[in-house]
Protein backbone atom coordinates (compact mmCIF):
# COMPACT_ATOMS: atom_id res chain seq x y z
CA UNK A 1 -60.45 -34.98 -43.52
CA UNK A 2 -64.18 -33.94 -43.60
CA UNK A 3 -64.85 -30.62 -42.24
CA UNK A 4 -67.28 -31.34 -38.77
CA UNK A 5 -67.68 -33.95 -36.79
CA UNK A 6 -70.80 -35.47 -34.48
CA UNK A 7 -69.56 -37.04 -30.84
CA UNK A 8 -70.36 -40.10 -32.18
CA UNK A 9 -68.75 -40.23 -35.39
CA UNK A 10 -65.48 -39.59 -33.57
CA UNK A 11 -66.18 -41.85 -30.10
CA UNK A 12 -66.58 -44.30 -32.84
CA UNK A 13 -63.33 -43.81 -34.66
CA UNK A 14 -61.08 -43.76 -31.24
CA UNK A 15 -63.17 -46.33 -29.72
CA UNK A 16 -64.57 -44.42 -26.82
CA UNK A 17 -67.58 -43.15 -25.44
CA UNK A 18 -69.17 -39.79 -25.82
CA UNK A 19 -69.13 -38.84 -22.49
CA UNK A 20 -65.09 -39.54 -22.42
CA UNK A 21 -65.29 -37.13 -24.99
CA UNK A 22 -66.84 -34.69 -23.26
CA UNK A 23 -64.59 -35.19 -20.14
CA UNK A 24 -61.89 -34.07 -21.86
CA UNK A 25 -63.74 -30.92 -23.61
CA UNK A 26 -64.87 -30.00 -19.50
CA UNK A 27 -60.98 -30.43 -18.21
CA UNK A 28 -60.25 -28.00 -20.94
CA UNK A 29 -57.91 -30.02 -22.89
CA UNK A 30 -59.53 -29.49 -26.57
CA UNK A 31 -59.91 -26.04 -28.16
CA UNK A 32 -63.51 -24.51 -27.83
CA UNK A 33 -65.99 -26.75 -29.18
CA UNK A 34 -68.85 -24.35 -32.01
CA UNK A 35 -72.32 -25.27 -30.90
CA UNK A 36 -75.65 -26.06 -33.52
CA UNK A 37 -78.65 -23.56 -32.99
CA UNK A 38 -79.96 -26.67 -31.23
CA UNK A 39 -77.18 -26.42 -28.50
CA UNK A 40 -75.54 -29.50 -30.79
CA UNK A 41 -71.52 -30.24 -30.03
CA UNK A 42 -69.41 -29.48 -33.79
CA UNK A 43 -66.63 -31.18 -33.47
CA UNK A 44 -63.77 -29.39 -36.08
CA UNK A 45 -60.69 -31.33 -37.42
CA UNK A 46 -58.67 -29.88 -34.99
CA UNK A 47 -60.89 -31.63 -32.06
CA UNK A 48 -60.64 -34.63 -34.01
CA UNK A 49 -56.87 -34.03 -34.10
CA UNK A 50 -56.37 -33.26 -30.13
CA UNK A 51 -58.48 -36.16 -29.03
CA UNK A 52 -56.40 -38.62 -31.19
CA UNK A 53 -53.88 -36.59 -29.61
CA UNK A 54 -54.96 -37.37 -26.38
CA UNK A 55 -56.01 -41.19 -26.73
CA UNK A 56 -51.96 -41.70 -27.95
CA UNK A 57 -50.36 -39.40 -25.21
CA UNK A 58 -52.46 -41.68 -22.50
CA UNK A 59 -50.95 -44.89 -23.94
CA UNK A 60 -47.47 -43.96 -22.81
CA UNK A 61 -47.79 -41.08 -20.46
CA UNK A 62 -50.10 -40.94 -16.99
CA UNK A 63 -53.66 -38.98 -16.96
CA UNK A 64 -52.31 -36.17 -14.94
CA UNK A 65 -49.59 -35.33 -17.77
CA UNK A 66 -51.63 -35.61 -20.41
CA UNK A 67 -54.21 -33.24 -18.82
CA UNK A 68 -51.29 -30.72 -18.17
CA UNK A 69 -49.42 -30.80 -21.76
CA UNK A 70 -52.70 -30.46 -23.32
CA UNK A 71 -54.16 -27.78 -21.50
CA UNK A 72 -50.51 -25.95 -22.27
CA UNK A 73 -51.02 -26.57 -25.63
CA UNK A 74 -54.70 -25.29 -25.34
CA UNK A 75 -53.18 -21.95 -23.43
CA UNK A 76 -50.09 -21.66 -26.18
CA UNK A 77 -47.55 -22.81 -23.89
CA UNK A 78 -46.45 -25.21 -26.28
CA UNK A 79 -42.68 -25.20 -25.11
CA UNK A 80 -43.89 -26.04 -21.46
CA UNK A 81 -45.65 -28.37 -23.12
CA UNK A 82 -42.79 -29.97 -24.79
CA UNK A 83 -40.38 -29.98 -21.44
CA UNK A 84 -43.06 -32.06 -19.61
CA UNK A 85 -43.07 -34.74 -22.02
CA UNK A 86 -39.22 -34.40 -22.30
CA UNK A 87 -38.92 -34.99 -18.57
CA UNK A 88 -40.58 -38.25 -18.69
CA UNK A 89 -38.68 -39.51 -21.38
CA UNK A 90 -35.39 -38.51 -18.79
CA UNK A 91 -37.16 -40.05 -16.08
CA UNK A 92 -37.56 -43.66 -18.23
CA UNK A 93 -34.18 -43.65 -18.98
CA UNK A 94 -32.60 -43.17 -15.29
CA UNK A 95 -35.47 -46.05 -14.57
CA UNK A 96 -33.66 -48.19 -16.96
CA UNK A 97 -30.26 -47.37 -15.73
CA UNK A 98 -31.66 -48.06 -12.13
CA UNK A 99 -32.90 -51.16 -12.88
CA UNK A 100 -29.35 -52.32 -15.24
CA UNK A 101 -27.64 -51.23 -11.99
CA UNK A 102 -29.27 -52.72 -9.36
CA UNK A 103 -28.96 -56.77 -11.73
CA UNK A 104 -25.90 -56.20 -11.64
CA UNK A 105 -25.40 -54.88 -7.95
CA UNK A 106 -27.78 -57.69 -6.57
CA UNK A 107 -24.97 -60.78 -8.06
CA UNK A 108 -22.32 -58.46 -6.68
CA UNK A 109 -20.45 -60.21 -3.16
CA UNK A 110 -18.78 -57.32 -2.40
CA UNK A 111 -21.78 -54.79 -1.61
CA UNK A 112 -20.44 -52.15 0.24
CA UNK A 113 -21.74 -49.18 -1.52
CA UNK A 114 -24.40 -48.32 -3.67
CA UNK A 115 -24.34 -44.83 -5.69
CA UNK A 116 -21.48 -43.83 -3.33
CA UNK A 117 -23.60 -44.39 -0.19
CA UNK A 118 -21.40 -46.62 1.86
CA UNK A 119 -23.84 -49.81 2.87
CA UNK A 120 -24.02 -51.44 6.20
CA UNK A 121 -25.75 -54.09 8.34
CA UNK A 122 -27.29 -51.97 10.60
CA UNK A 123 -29.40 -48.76 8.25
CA UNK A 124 -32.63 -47.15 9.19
CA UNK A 125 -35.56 -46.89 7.03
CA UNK A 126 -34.58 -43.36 6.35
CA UNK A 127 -31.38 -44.27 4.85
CA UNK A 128 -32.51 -47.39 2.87
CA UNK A 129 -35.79 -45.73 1.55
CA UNK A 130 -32.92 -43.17 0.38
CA UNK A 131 -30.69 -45.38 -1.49
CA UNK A 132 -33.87 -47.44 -2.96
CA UNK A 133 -35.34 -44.10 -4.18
CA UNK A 134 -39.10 -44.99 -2.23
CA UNK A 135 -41.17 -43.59 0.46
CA UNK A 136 -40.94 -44.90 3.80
CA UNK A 137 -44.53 -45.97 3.91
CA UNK A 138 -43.80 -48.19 0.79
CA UNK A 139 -40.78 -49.97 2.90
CA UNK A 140 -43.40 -50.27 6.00
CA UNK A 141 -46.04 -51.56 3.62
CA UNK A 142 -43.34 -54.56 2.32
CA UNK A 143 -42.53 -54.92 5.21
CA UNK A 144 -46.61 -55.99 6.60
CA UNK A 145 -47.15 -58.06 3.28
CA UNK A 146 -44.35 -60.31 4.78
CA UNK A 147 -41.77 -59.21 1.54
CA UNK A 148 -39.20 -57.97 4.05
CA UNK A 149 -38.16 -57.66 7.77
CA UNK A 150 -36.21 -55.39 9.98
CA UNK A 151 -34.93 -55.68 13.35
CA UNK A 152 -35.15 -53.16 16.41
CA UNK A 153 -32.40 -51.13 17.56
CA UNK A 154 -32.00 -52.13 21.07
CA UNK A 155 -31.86 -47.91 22.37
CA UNK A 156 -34.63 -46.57 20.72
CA UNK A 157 -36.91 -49.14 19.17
CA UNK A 158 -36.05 -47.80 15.67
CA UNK A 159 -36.59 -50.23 12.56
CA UNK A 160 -32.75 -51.61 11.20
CA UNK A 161 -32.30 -53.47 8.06
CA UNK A 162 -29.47 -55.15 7.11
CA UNK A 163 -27.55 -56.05 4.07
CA UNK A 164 -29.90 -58.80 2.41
CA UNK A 165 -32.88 -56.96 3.45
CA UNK A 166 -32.00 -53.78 1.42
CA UNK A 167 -31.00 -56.29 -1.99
CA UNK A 168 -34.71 -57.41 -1.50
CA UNK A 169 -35.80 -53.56 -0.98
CA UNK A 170 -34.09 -53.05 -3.94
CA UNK A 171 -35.41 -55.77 -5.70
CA UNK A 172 -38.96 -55.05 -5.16
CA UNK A 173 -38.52 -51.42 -6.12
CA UNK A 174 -37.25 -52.24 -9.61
CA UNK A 175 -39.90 -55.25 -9.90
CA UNK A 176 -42.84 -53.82 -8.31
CA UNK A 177 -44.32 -52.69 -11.99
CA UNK A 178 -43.86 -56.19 -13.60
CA UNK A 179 -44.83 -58.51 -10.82
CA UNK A 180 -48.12 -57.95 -9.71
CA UNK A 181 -48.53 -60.22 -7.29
CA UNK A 182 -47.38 -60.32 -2.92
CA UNK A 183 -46.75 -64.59 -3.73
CA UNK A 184 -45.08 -64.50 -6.85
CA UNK A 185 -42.75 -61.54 -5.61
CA UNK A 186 -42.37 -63.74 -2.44
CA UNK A 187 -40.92 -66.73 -4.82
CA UNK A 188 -38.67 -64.30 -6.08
CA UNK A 189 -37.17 -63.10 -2.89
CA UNK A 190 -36.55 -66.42 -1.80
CA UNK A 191 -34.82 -67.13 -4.75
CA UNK A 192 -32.58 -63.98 -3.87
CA UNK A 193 -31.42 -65.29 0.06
CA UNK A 194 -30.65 -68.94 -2.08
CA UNK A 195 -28.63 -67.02 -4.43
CA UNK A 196 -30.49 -68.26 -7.15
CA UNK A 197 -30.32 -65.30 -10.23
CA UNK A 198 -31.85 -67.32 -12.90
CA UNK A 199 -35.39 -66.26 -12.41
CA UNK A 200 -34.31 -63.03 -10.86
CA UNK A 201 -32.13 -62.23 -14.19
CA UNK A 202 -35.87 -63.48 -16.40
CA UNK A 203 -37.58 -60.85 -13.40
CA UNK A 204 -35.52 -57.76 -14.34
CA UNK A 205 -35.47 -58.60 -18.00
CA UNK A 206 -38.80 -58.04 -18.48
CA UNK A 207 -38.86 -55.16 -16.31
CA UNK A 208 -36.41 -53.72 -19.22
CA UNK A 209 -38.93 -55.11 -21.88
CA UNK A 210 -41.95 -53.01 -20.09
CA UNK A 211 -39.24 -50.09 -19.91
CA UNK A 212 -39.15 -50.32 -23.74
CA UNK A 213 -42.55 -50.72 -24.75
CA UNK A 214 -43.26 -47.55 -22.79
CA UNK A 215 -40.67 -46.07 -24.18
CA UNK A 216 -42.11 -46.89 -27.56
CA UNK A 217 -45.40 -45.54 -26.78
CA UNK A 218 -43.77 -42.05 -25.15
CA UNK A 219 -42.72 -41.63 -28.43
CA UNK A 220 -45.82 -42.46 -30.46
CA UNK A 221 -47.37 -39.79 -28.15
CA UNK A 222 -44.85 -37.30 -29.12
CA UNK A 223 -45.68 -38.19 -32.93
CA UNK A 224 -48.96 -37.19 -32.64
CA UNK A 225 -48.73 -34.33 -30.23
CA UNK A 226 -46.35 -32.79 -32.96
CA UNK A 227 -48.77 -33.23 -35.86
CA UNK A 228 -50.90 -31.69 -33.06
CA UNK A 229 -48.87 -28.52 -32.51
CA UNK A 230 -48.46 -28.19 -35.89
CA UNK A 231 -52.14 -28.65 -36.93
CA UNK A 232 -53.02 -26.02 -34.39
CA UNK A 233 -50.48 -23.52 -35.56
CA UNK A 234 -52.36 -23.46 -39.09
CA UNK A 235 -55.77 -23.12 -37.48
CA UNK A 236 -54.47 -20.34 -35.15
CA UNK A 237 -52.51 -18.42 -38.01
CA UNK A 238 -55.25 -19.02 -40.96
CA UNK A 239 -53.23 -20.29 -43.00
C-alpha cells in the first residue's frame, strides 16, 4: 500500500465521487485528513482503509449506523462500536424468525394466538399494530392503498379488524421489503382470502433469501471494519 493518496486516486478505486469523499471526511467519520502547503487533501492508508471501510459497512448496514460506528471508532469507542453492529445482526435474526413464524402461522386454521396474544375478530389498531410489530400510521396507510379494511365499532367509531385482516397485516409486514409494488402485493392478498399458499410460500421465501444476502453483507462489513480497528490500532500506537 503506497504511502498518500489524491481524492481522486481513491474515488477512483471505490468507485465514487470526490465530493462523497469529502462528505464523509465533514460528518467526521475518517481520521483527520494532513493538508499540502497548497491547502491540498493527503489522503493516508488509514483514510484509504476507513473509506473502504465505509463503502462495505453501507452495503449491509443503513447510513445512520454507519455514520455512528464510524465516528465511535474515530472517538476510540471501538466497543460501542462493535455492540451497534452486533445489534443489527440480533435484529436480522428475530426478522428471520418473524418471518419463519408468521408462513407457518398464516396456513395455520386454528389461529387463536399469536406470540401468546390471544387473537380475536373484533381487535383495534392498537392491538394489531402490537402483535404485527408496526406503527399505526403504517396499518392506516394499508389500509388507504386498498391492502386492507377494518370495520367501525358501533359505540365509538373506533377502527376493528378481524381475523383475516390481521393474516394480511401480517403478511404485508413480513413482505413489505421484497414486494415493491401496492398491485402485486394486492395479487398476493387475494391469494391469501382464496387460501392459495403457493405464491405466498415463493413470497416469503424470498423474503428469507433478501434476509440472507443481508446477512452476508453485515458480515462483509464486519470483515472490513475489523481490519479497520486493527489498522487504526497500529497507526495510533506507532507501531
Amino acid at each position: 500500500m503506497q504511502n498518500t493518496y489524491t481524492p481522486a486516486q481513491i474515488a477512483n478505486a471505490l468507485n465514487v465521487s470526490t465530493t462523497t469523499l469529502r462528505r464523509y471526511e465533514e460528518q467526521g467519520l475518517i481520521p483527520d485528513v494532513p493538508r499540502t502547503t497548497g491547502n491540498h487533501r493527503t489522503y493516508m492508508p488509514i483514510h484509504c482503509r476507513a473509506f473502504m471501510t465505509i463503502r462495505s459497512l453501507l452495503k449491509g448496514y443503513e447510513i445512520p449506523v454507519v455514520y455512528d460506528v464510524m465516528r465511535k471508532i474515530r472517538s476510540g469507542d471501538v466497543i460501542h462500536a462493535l455492540w451497534l453492529l452486533n445489534h443489527q445482526l440480533h435484529q436480522i435474526q428475530e426478522e428471520k424468525q418473524r418471518v419463519e413464524e408468521i408462513l407457518a402461522m398464516i396456513k395455520n386454521t386454528d389461529f387463536t394466538t399469536y406470540r401468546n396474544v390471544k387473537i380475536t375478530n373484533a381487535m383495534s389498531i392498537g392491538k394489531v399494530a402490537e402483535i404485527a410489530g408496526v406503527n399505526t400510521s403504517a396499518i392506516r396507510h394499508w389500509e388507504k392503498e386498498g391492502l386492507i379494511r377494518s370495520e367501525r365499532d358501533n359505540d365509538n367509531g373506533y377502527r376493528i379488524f378481524t381475523v383475516p385482516e390481521l393474516r394480511k397485516i401480517l403478511v404485508i409486514s413480513s413482505l413489505r421489503r421484497t414486494i415493491y409494488y401496492i398491485e402485486n402485493m394486492k395479487q398476493l392478498l387475494d391469494d391469501l382470502d382464496l387460501h392459495s399458499y403457493s405464491k405466498i410460500d415463493r413470497s416469503f421465501q424470498l423474503a428469507l433469501q433478501n434476509l440472507n444476502q443481508q446477512l452476508t453483507m453485515k458480515f462483509a462489513g464486519i470483515a472490513e471494519i475489523m481490519k479497520y480497528i486493527d489498522f487504526y490500532k497500529i497507526e495510533k500506537d506507532g507501531t
